[in-house]
PDB file of N, CA and C in Angstrom:
ATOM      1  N   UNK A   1      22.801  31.430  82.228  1.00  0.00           N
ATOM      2  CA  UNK A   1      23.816  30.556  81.675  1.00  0.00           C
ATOM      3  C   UNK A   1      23.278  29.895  80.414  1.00  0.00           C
ATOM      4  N   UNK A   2      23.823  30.000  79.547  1.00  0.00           N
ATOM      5  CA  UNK A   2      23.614  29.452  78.008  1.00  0.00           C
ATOM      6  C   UNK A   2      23.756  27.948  77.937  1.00  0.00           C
ATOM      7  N   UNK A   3      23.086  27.196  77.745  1.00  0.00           N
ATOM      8  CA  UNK A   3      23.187  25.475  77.459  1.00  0.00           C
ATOM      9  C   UNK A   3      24.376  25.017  76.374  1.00  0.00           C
ATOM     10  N   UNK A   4      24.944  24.216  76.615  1.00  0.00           N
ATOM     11  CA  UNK A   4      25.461  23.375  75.661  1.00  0.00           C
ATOM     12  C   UNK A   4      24.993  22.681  74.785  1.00  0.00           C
ATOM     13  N   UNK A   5      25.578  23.123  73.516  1.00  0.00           N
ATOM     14  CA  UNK A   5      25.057  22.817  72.009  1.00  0.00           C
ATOM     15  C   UNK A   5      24.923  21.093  72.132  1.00  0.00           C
ATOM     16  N   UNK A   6      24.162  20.743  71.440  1.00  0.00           N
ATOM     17  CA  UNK A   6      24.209  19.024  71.079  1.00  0.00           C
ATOM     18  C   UNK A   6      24.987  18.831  70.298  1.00  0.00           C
ATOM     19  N   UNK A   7      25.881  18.206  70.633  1.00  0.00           N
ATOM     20  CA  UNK A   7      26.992  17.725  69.570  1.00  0.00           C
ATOM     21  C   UNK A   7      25.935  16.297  68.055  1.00  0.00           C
ATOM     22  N   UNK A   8      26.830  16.710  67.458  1.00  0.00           N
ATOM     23  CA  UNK A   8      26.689  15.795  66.081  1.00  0.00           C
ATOM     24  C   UNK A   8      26.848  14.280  66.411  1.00  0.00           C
ATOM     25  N   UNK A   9      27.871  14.059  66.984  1.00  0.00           N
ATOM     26  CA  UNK A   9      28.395  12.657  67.143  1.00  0.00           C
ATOM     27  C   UNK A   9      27.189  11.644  67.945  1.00  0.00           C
ATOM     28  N   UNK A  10      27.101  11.110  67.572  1.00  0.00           N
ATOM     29  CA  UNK A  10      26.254   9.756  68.275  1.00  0.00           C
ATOM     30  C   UNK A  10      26.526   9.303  69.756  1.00  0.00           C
ATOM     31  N   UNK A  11      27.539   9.103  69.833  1.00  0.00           N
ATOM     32  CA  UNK A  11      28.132   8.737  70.834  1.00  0.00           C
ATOM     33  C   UNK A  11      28.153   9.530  72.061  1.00  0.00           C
ATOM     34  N   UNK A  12      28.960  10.867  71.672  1.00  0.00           N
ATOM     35  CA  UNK A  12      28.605  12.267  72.532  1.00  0.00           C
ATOM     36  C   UNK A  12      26.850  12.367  72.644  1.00  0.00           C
ATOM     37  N   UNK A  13      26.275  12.684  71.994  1.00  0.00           N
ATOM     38  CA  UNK A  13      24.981  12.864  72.043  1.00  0.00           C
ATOM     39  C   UNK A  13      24.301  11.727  72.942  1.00  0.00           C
ATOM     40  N   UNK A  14      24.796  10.690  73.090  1.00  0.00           N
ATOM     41  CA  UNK A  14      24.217   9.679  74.115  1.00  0.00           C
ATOM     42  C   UNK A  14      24.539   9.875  75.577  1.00  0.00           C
ATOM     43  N   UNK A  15      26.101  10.485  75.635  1.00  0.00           N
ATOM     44  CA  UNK A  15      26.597  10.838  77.036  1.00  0.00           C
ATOM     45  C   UNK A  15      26.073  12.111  77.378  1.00  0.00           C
ATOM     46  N   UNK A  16      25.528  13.000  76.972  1.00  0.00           N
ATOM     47  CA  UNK A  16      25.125  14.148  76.819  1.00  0.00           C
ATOM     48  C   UNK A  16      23.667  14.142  77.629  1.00  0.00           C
ATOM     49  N   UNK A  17      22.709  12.897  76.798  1.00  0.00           N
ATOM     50  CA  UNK A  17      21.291  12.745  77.197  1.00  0.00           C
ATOM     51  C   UNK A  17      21.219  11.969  78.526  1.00  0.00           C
ATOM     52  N   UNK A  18      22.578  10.817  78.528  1.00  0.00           N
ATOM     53  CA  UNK A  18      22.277  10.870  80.460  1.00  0.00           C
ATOM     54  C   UNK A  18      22.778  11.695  81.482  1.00  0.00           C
ATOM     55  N   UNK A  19      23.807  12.268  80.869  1.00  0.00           N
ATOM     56  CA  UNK A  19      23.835  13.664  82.117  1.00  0.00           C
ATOM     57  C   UNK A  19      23.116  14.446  81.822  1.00  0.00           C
ATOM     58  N   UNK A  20      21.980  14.983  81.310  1.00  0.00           N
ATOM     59  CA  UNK A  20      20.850  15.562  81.072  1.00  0.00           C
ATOM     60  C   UNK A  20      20.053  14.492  82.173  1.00  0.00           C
ATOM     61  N   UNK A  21      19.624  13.409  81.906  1.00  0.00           N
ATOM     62  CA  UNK A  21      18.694  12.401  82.746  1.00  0.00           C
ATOM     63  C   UNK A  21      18.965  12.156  84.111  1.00  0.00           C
ATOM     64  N   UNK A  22      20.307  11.943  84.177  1.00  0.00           N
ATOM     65  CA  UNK A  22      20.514  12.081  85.386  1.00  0.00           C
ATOM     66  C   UNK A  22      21.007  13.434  86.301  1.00  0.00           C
ATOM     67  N   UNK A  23      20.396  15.045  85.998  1.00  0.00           N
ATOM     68  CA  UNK A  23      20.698  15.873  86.686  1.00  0.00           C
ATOM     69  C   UNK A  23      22.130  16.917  86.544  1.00  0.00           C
ATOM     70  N   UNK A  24      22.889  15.970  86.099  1.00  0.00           N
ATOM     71  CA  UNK A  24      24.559  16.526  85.991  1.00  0.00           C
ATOM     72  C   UNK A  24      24.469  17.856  85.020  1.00  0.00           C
ATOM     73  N   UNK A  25      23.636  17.831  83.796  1.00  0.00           N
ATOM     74  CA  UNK A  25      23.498  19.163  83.096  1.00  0.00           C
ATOM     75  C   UNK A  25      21.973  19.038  82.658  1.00  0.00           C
ATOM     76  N   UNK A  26      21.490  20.677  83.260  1.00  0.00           N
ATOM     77  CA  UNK A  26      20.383  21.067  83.299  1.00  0.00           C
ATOM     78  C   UNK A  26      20.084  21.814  81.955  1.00  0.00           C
ATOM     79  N   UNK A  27      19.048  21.255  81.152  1.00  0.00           N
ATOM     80  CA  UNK A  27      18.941  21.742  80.008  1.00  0.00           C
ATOM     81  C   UNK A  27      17.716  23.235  80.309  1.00  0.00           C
ATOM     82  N   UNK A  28      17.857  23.486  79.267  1.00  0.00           N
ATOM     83  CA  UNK A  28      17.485  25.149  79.164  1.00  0.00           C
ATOM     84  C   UNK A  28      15.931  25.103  78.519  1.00  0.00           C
ATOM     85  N   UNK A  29      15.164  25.993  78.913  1.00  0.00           N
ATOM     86  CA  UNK A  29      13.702  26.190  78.418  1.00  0.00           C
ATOM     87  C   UNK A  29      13.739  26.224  77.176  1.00  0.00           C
ATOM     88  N   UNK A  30      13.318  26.147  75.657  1.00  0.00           N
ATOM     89  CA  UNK A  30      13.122  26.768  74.724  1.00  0.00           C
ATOM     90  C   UNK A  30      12.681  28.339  75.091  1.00  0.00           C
ATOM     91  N   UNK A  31      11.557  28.268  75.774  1.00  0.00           N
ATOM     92  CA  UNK A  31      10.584  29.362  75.635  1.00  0.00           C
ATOM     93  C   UNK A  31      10.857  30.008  76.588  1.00  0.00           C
ATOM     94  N   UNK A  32      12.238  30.278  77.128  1.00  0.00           N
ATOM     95  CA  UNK A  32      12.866  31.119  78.172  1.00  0.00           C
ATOM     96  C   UNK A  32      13.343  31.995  77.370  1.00  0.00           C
ATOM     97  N   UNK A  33      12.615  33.483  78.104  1.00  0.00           N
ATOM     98  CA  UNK A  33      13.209  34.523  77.670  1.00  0.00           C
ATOM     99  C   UNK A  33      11.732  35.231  76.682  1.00  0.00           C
ATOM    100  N   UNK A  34      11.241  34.210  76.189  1.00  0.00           N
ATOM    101  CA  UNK A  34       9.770  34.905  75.014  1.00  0.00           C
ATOM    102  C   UNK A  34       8.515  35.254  76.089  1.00  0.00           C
ATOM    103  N   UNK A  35       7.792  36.394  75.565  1.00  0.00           N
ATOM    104  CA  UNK A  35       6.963  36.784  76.312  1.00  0.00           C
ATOM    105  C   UNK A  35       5.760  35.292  76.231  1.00  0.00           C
ATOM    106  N   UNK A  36       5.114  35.272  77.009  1.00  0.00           N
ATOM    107  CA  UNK A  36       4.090  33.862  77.063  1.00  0.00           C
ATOM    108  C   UNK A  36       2.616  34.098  76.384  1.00  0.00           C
ATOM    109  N   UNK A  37       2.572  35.392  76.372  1.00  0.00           N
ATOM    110  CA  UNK A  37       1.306  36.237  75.636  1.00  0.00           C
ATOM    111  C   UNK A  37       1.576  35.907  73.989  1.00  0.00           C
ATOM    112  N   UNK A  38       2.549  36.363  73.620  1.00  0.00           N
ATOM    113  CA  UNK A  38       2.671  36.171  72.147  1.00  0.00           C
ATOM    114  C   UNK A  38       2.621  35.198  71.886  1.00  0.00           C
ATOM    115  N   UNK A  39       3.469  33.777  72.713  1.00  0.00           N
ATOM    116  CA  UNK A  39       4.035  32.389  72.287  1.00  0.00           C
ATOM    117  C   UNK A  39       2.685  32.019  71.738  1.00  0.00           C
ATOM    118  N   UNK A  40       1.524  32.406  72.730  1.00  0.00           N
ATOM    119  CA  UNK A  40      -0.240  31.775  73.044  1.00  0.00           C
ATOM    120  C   UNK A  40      -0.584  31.905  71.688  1.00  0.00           C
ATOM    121  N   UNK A  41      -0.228  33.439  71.375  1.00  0.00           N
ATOM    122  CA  UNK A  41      -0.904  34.078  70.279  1.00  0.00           C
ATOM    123  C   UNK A  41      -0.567  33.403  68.989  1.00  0.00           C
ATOM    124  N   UNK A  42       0.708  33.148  68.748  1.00  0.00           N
ATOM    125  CA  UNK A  42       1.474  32.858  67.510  1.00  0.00           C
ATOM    126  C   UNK A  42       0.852  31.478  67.397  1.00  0.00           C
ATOM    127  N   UNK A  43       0.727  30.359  68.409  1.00  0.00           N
ATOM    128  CA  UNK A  43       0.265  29.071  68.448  1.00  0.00           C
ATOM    129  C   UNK A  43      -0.897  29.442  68.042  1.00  0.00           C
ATOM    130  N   UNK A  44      -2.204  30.751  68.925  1.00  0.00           N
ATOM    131  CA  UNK A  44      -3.494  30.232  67.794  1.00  0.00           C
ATOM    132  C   UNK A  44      -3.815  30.307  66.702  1.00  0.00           C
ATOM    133  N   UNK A  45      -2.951  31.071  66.294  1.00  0.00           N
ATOM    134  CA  UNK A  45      -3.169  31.711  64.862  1.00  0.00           C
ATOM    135  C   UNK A  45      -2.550  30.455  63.942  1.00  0.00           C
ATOM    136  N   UNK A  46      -1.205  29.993  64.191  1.00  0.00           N
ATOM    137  CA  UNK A  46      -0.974  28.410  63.330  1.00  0.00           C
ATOM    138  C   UNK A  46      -1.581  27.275  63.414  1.00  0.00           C
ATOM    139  N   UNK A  47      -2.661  27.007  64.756  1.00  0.00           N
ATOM    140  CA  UNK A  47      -3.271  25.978  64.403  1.00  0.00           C
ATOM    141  C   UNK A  47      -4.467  26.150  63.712  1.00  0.00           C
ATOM    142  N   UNK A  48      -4.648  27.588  63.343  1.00  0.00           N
ATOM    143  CA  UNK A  48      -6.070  27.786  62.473  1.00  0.00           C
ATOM    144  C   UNK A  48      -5.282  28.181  60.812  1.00  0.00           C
ATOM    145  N   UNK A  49      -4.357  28.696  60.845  1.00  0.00           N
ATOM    146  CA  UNK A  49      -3.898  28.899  59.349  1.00  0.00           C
ATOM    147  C   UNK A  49      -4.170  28.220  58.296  1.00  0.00           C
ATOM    148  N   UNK A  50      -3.564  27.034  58.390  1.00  0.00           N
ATOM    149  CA  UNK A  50      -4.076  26.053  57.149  1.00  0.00           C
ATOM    150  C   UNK A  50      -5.143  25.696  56.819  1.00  0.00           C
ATOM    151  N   UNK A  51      -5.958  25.270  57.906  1.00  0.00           N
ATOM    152  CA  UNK A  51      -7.144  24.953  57.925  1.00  0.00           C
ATOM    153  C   UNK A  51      -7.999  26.080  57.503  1.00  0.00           C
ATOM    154  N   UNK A  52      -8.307  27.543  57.866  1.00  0.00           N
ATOM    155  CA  UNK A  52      -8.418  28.225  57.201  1.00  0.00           C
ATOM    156  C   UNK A  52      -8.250  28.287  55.683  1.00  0.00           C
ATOM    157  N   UNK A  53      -7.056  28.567  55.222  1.00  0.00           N
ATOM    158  CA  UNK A  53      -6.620  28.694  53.705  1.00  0.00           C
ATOM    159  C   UNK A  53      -7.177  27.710  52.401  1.00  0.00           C
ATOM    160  N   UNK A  54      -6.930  26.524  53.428  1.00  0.00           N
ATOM    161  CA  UNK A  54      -7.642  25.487  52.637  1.00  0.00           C
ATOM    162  C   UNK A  54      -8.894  25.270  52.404  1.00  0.00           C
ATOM    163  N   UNK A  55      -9.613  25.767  53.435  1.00  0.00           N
ATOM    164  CA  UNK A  55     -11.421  26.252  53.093  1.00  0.00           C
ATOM    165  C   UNK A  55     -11.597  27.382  52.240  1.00  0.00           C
ATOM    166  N   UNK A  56     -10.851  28.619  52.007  1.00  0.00           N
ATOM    167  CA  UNK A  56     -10.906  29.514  51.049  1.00  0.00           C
ATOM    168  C   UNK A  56     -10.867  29.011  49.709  1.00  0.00           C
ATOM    169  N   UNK A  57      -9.942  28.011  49.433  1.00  0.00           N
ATOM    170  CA  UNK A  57      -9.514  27.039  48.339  1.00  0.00           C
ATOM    171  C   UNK A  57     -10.736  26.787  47.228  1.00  0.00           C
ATOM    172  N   UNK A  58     -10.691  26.471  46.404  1.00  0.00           N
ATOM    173  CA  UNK A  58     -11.789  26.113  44.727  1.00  0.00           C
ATOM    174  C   UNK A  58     -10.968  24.733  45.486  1.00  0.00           C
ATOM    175  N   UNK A  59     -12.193  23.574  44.683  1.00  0.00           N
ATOM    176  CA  UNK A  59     -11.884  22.317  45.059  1.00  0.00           C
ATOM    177  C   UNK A  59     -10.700  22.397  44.079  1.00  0.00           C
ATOM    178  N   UNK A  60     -11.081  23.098  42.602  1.00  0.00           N
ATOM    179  CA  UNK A  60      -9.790  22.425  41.331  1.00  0.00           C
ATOM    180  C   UNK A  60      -8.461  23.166  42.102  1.00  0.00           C
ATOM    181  N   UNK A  61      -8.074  24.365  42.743  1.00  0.00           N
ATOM    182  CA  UNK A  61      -6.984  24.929  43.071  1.00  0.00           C
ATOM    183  C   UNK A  61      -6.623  24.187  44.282  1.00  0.00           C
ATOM    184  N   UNK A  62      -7.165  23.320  44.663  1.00  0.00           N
ATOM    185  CA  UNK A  62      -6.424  22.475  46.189  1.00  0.00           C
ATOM    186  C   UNK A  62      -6.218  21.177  45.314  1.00  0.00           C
ATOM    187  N   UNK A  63      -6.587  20.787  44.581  1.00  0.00           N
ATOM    188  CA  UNK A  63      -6.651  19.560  43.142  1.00  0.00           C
ATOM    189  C   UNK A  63      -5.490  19.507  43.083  1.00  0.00           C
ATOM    190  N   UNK A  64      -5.031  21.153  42.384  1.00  0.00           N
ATOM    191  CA  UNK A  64      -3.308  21.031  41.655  1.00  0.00           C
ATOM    192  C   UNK A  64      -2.728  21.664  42.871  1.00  0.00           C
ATOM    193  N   UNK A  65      -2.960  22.187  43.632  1.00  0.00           N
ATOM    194  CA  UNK A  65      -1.906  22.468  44.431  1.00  0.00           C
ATOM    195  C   UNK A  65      -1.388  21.032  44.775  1.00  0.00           C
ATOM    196  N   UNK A  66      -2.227  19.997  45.013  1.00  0.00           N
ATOM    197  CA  UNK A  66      -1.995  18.758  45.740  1.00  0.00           C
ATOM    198  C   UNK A  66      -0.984  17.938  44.211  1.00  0.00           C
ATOM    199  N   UNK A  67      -1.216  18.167  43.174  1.00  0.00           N
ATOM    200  CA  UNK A  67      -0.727  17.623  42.135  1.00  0.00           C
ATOM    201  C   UNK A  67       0.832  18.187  42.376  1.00  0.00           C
ATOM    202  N   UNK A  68       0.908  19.113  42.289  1.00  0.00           N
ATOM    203  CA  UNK A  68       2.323  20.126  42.393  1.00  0.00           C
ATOM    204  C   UNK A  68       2.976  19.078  43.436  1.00  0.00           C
ATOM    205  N   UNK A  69       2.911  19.376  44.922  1.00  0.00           N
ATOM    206  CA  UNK A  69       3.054  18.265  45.752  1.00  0.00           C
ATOM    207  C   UNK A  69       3.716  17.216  45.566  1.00  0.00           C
ATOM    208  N   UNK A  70       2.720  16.788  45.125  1.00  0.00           N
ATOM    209  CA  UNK A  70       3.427  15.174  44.842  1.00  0.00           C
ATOM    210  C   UNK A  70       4.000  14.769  43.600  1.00  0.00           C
ATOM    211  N   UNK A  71       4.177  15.879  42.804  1.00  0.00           N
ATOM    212  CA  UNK A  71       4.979  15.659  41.777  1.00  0.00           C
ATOM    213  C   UNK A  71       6.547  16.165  42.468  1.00  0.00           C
ATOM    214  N   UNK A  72       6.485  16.980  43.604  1.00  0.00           N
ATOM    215  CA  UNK A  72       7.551  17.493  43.918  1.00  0.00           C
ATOM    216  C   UNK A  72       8.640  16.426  44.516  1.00  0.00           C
ATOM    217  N   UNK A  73       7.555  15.620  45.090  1.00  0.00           N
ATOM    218  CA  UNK A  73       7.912  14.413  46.358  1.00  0.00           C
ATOM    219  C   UNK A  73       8.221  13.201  45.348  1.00  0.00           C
ATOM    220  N   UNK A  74       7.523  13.178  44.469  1.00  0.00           N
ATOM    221  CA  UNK A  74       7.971  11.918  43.632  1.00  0.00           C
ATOM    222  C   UNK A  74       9.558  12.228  42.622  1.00  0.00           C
ATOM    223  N   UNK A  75       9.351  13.828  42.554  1.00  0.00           N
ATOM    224  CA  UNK A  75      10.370  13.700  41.714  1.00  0.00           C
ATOM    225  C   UNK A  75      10.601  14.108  40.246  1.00  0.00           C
ATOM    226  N   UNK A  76       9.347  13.947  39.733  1.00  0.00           N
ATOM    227  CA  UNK A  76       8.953  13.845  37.865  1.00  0.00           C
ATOM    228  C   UNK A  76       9.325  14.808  37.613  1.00  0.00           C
ATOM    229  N   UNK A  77       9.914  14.558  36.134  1.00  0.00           N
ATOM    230  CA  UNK A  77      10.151  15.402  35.219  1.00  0.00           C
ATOM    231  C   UNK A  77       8.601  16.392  35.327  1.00  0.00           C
ATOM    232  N   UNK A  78       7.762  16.622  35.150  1.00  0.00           N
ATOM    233  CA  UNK A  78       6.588  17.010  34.625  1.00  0.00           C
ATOM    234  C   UNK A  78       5.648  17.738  35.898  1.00  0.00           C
ATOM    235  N   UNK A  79       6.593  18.612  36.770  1.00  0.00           N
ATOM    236  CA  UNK A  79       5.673  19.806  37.587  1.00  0.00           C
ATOM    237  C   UNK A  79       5.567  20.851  37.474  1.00  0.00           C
ATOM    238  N   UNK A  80       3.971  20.958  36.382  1.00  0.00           N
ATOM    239  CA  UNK A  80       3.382  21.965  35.910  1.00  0.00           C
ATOM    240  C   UNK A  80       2.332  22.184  36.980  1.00  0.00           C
TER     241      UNK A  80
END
């Protein structure tokens, strides 16, 4: 049986989470249905990715990557 979508509304979404809390509708696994071997696999490999990449990194190319960044987040005219 397929779960019911979360509605948008605030209100719904509040009546929703106590019949969820209190038993009335049983929410659904995420990870129902995915093999548990891969899920393992895919998780070790993303908690080493970045951390990885970023040790491959020149200090100056993690410098501007980080410049890029926060020029993105701030906004500026000026992300070179």
């Amino acid at each position: 049986m397929k779960h019911p979508k979360r509605p948008k509304d605030g209100n719904a979404l509040a009546v929703m989470v106590a019949k969820i809390a209190t038993g009335e509708i049983i929410e659904a696994d995420p990870d129902e249905g995915k093999n548990p071997a891969a899920v393992a696999l895919g998780r070790k490999g993303g908690q080493k990715g970045g951390y990885l990449r970023a040790a491959k990194l020149s200090p100056e190319k993690r410098k501007e990557i980080a410049k890029n960044a926060a020029n993105k987040r701030w906004n500026k005219k000026d992300n070179k």
